[in-house]
Protein backbone atom coordinates (compact mmCIF):
# COMPACT_ATOMS: atom_id res chain seq x y z
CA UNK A 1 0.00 0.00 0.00
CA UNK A 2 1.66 3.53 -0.91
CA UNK A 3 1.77 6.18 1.45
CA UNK A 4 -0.69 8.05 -0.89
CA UNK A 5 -3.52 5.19 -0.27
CA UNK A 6 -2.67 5.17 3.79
CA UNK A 7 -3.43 8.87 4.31
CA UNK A 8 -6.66 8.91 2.28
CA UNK A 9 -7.80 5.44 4.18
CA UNK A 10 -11.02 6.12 5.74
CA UNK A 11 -11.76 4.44 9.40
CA UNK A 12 -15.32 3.82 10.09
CA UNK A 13 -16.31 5.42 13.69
CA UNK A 14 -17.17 3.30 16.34
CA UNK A 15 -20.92 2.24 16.78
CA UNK A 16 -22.18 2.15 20.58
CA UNK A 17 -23.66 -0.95 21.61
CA UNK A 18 -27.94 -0.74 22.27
CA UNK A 19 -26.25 -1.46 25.98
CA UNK A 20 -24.59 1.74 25.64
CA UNK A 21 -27.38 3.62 24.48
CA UNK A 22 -29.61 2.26 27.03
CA UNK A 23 -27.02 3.52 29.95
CA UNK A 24 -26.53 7.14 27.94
CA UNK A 25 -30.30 7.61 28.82
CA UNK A 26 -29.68 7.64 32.59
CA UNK A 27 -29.62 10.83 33.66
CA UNK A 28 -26.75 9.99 36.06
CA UNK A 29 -24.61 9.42 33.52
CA UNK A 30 -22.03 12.53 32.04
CA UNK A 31 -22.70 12.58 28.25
CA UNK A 32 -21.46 15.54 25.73
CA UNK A 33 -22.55 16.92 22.34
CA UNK A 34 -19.78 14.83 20.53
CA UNK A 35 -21.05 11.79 22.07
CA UNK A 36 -24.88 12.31 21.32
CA UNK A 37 -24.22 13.19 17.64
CA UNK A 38 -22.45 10.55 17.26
CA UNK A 39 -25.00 7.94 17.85
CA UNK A 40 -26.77 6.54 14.74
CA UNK A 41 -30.56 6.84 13.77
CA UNK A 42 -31.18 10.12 16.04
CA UNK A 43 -30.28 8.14 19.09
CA UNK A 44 -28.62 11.48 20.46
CA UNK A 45 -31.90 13.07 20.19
CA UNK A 46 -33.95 9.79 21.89
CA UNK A 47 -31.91 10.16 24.87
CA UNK A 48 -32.27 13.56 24.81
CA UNK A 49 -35.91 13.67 25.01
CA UNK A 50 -35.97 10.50 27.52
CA UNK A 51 -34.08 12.15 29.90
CA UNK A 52 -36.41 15.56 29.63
CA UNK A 53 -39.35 12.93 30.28
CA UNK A 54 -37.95 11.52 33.38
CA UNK A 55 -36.93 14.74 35.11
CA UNK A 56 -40.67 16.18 33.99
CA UNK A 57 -42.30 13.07 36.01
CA UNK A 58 -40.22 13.66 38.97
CA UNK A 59 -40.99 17.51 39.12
CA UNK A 60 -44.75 16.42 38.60
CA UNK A 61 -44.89 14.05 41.12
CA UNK A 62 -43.01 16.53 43.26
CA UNK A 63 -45.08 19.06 42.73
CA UNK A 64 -48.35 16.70 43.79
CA UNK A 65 -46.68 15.93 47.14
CA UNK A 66 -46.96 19.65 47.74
CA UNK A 67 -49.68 21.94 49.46
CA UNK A 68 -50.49 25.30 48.71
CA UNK A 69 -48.65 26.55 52.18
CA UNK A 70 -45.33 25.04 50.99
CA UNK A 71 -45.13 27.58 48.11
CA UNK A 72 -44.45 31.37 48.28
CA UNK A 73 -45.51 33.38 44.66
CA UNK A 74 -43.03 36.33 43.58
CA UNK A 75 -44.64 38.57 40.69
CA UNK A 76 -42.74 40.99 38.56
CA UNK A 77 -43.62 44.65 37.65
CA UNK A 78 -44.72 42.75 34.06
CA UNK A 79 -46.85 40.28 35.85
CA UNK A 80 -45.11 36.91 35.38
CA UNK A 81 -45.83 34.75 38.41
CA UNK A 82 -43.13 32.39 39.93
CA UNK A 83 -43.22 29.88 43.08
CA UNK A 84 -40.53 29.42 45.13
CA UNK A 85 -40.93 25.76 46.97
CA UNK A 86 -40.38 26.36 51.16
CA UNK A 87 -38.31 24.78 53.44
CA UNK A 88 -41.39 22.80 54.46
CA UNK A 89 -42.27 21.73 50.82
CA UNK A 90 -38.75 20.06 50.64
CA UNK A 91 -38.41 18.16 53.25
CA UNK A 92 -41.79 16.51 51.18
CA UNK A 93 -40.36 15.54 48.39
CA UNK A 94 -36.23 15.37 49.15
CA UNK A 95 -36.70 10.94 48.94
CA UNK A 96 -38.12 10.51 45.20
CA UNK A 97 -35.03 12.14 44.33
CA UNK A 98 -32.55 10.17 46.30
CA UNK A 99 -30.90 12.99 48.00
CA UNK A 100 -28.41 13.00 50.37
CA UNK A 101 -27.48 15.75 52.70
CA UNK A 102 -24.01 15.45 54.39
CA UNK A 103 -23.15 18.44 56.94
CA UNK A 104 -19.58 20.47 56.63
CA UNK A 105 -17.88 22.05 59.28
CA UNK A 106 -20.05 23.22 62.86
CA UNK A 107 -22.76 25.44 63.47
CA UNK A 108 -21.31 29.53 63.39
CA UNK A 109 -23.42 31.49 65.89
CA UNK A 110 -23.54 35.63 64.70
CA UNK A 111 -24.44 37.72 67.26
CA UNK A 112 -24.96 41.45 67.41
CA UNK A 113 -23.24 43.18 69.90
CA UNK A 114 -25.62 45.92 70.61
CA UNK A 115 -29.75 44.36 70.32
CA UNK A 116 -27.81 40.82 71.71
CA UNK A 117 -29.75 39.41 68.50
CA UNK A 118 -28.12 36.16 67.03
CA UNK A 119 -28.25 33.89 63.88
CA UNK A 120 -27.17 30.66 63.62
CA UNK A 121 -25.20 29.75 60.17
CA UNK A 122 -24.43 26.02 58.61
CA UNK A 123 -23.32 24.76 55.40
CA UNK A 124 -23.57 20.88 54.16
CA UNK A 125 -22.45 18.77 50.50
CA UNK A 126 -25.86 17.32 48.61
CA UNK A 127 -26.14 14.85 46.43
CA UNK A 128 -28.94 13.45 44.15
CA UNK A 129 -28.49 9.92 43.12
CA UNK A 130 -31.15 10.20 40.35
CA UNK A 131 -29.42 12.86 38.49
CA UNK A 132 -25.97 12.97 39.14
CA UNK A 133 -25.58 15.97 40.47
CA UNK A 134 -23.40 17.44 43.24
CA UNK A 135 -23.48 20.53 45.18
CA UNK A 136 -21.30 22.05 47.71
CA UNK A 137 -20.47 23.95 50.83
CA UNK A 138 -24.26 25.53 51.00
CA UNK A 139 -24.88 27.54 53.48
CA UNK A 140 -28.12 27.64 55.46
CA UNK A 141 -29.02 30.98 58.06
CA UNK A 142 -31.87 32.21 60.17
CA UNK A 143 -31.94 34.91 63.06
CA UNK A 144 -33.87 35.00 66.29
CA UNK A 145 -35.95 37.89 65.24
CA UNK A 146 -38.06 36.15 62.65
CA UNK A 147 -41.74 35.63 63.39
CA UNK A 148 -41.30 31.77 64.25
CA UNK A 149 -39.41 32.62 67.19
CA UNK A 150 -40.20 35.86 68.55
CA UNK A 151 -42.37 34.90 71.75
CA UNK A 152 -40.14 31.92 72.30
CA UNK A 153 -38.67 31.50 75.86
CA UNK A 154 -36.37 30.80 77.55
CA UNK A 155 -33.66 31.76 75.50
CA UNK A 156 -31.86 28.28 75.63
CA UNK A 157 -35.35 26.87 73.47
CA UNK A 158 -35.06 29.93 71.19
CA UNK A 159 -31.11 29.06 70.15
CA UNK A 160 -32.66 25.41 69.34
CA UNK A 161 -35.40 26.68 67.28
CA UNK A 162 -32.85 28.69 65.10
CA UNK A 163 -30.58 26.53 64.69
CA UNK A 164 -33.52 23.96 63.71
CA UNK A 165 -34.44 26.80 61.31
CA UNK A 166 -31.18 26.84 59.96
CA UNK A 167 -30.36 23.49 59.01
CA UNK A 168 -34.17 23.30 57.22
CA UNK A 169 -33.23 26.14 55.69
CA UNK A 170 -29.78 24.92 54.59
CA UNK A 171 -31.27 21.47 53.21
CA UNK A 172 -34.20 22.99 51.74
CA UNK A 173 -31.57 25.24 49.36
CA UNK A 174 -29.78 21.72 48.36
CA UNK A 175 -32.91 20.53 47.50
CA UNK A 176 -33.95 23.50 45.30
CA UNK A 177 -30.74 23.56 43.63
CA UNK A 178 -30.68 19.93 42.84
CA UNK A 179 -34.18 19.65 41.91
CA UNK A 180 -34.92 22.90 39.82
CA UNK A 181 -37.57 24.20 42.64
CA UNK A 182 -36.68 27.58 43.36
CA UNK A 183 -38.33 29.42 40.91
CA UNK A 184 -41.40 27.65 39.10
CA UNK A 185 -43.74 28.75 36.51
CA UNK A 186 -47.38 29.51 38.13
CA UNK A 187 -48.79 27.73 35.22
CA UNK A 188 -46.79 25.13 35.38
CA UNK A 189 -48.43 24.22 39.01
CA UNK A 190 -51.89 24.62 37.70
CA UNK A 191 -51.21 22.32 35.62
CA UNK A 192 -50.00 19.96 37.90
CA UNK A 193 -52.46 20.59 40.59
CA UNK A 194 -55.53 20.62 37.73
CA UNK A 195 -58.21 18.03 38.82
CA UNK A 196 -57.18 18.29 42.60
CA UNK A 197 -58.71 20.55 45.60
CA UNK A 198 -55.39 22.15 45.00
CA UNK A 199 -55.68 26.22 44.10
CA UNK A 200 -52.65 28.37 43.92
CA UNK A 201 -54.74 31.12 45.42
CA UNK A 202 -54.14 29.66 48.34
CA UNK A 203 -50.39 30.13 48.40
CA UNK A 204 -48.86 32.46 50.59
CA UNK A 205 -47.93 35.72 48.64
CA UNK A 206 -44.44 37.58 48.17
CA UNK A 207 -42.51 40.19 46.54
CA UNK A 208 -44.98 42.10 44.35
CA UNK A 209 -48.15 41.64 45.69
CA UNK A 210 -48.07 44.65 47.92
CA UNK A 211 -47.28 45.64 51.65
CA UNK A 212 -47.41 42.88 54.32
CA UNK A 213 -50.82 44.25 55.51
CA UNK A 214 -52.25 44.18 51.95
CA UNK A 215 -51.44 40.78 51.14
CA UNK A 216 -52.95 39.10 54.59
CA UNK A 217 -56.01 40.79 53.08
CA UNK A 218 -55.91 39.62 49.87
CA UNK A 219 -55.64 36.20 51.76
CA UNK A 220 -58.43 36.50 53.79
CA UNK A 221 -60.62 37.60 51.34
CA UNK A 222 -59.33 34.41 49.19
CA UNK A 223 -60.79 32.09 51.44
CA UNK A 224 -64.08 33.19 50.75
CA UNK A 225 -63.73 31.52 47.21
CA UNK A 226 -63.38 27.83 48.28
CA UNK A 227 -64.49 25.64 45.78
CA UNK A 228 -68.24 24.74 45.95
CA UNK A 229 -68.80 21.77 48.10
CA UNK A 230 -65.98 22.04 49.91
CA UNK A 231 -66.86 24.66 52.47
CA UNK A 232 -66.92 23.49 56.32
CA UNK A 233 -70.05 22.08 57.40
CA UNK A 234 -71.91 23.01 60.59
CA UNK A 235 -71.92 20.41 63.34
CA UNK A 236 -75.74 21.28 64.55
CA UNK A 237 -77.63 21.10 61.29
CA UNK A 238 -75.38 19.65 58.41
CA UNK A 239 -75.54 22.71 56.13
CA UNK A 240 -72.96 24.47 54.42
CA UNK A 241 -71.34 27.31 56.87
CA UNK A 242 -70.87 30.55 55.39
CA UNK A 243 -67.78 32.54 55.42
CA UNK A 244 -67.01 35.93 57.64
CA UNK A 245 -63.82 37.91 56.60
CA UNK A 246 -61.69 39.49 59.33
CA UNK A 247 -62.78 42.47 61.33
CA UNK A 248 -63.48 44.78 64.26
CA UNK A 249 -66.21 44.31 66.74
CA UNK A 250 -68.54 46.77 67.24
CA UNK A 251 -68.88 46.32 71.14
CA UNK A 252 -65.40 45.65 72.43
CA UNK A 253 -63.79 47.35 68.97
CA UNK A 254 -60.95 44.48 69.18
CA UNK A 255 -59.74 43.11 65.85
CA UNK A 256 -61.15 39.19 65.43
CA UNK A 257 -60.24 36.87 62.74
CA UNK A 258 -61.98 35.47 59.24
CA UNK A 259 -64.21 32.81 60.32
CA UNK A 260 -66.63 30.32 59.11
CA UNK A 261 -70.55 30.02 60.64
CA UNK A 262 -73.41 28.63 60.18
CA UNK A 263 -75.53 30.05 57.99
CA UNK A 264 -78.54 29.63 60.41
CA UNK A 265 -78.80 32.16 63.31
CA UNK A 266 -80.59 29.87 65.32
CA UNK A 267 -77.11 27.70 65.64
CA UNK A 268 -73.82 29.24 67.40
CA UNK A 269 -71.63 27.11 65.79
CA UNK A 270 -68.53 28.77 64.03
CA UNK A 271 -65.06 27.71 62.75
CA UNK A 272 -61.69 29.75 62.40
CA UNK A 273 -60.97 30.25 59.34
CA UNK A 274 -57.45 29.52 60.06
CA UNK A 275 -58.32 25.98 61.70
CA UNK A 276 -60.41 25.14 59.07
CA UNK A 277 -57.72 26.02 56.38
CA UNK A 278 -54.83 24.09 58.29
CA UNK A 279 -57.24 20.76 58.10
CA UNK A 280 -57.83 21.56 54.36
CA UNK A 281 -54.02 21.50 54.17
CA UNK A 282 -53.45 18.28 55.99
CA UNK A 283 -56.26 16.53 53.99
CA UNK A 284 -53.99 17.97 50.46
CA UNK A 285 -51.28 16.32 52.11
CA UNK A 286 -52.46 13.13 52.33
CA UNK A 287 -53.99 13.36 49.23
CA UNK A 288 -51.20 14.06 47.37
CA UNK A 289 -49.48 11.47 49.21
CA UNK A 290 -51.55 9.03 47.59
CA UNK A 291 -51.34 10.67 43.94
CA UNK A 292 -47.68 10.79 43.70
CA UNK A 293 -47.61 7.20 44.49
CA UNK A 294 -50.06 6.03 41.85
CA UNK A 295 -48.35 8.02 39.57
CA UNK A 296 -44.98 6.63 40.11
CA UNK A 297 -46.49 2.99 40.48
CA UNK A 298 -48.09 3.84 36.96
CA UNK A 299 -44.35 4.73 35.77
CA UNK A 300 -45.36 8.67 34.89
């Protein structure tokens, strides 16, 4: 053979084995461009789209495991509406996703000198075993003057409730960052949610919907649309109770809550609406529960 024939000899590439191809679709597994294209009869773009499918079952069967209270809505000055999952919501649905949280270095107490305020800092590794991923060194805070911990006492049970706060915070941003959580599409939820008792209306309300004040309101006067049917029913005569928004009494002009009654004046039977929202909650729980496992058992 002349040296003429050896440079212009053409090598065939190298075919992956179906084995190959089958392992490629894992979403666990590293995989480039090169690699992809390289695979015959669109393969590349098969493995593509299978991986796409599994992560969009996981975030829908996430999503189902969820209650309104575990998600906090952010709107921009355009509109556009975006949930960020809570602390609570993660520690939901952390398992489907084979995560592992592994603490780094100790707990870091801040204080301030002056107000004797203090924050508790931490910072842990995660790992998901369905995806691959890895994340690092991230860091988890909360301070003793948040709301959950204000008329906590003594102060020994307050440093235990923040630093509790801290590590749910810290494993709740692993789980966000591994699982794409932190900022979801509103519709996307509705979507999700369509068919359950589930209403985004219900979610608690951030950045862009107003002052503090304003958006308790807008709450209160949202649980005056519960779905038909659904509305508490009175103990003494079966009917459907009838909902009160918050207020101020006319005789001892003291500020008293939304609340549910029945409809009858003859009865004195009444409902917070606060109690009867927290049971609504717990029943979505367990409902969702239930959903996300028929879904997976159905392979979706």
């Amino acid at each position: 053979m002349t040296e003429q024939a050896k440079e212009s000899e053409v090598i065939d590439p190298e075919v992956m084995p179906p084995e190959t191809h089958l392992e490629l679709s894992k979403p666990s597994v590293p995989v480039t461009i090169e690699e992809l294209s390289g695979l015959p009869d669109e393969r590349g773009v098969e493995i593509v789209e299978s991986r796409k499918k599994i992560l969009d079952s996981l975030r829908k069967a996430s999503i189902l495991m969820t209650s309104p209270s575990d998600w906090l809505l952010f709107r921009t000055r355009e509109g556009a509406v975006t949930a960020f999952l809570q602390d609570s919501g993660c520690k939901r649905i952390w398992q489907i996703w084979g995560i592992s949280i592994t603490p780094t270095g100790e707990f870091q107490k801040l204080v301030d000198d002056n107000t004797k305020d203090f924050a508790y800092r931490c910072t842990a590794d995660g790992d998901c075993k369905v995806t691959g991923l890895k994340v690092y060194d991230i860091e988890g805070i909360r301070y003793s003057t948040e709301d959950f911990c204000k008329d906590v006492k003594p102060d020994l049970k307050k440093e235990m409730f923040v630093k509790l706060a801290a590590v749910a915070n810290r494993d709740g941003n692993i789980i966000r960052s591994l699982t794409g959580m932190k900022s979801v599409a509103l519709e996307y939820i509705e979507d999700v949610w369509k068919g359950t008792n589930k209403k985004t209306s219900l979610c608690s309300k951030g950045k862009g919907y107003g002052t503090q004040a304003e958006r308790q309101g807008a709450q209160v006067q949202e649980a005056a649309h519960v779905p038909a049917g659904q509305e508490p029913i009175c103990e003494i005569c079966q009917a459907r109770a009838k909902f009160w928004p918050a207020g101020i009494s006319r005789d001892s002009k003291k500020p008293y809550g939304a609340f549910w009654a029945c409809p009858s004046r003859e009865h004195k039977w009444s409902v917070r609406d606060e109690d009867f929202q927290k049971t609504r909650i717990a029943a979505e729980k367990d409902q969702a529960q239930q959903e996300a496992a028929a879904a997976v058992a159905r392979g979706e």
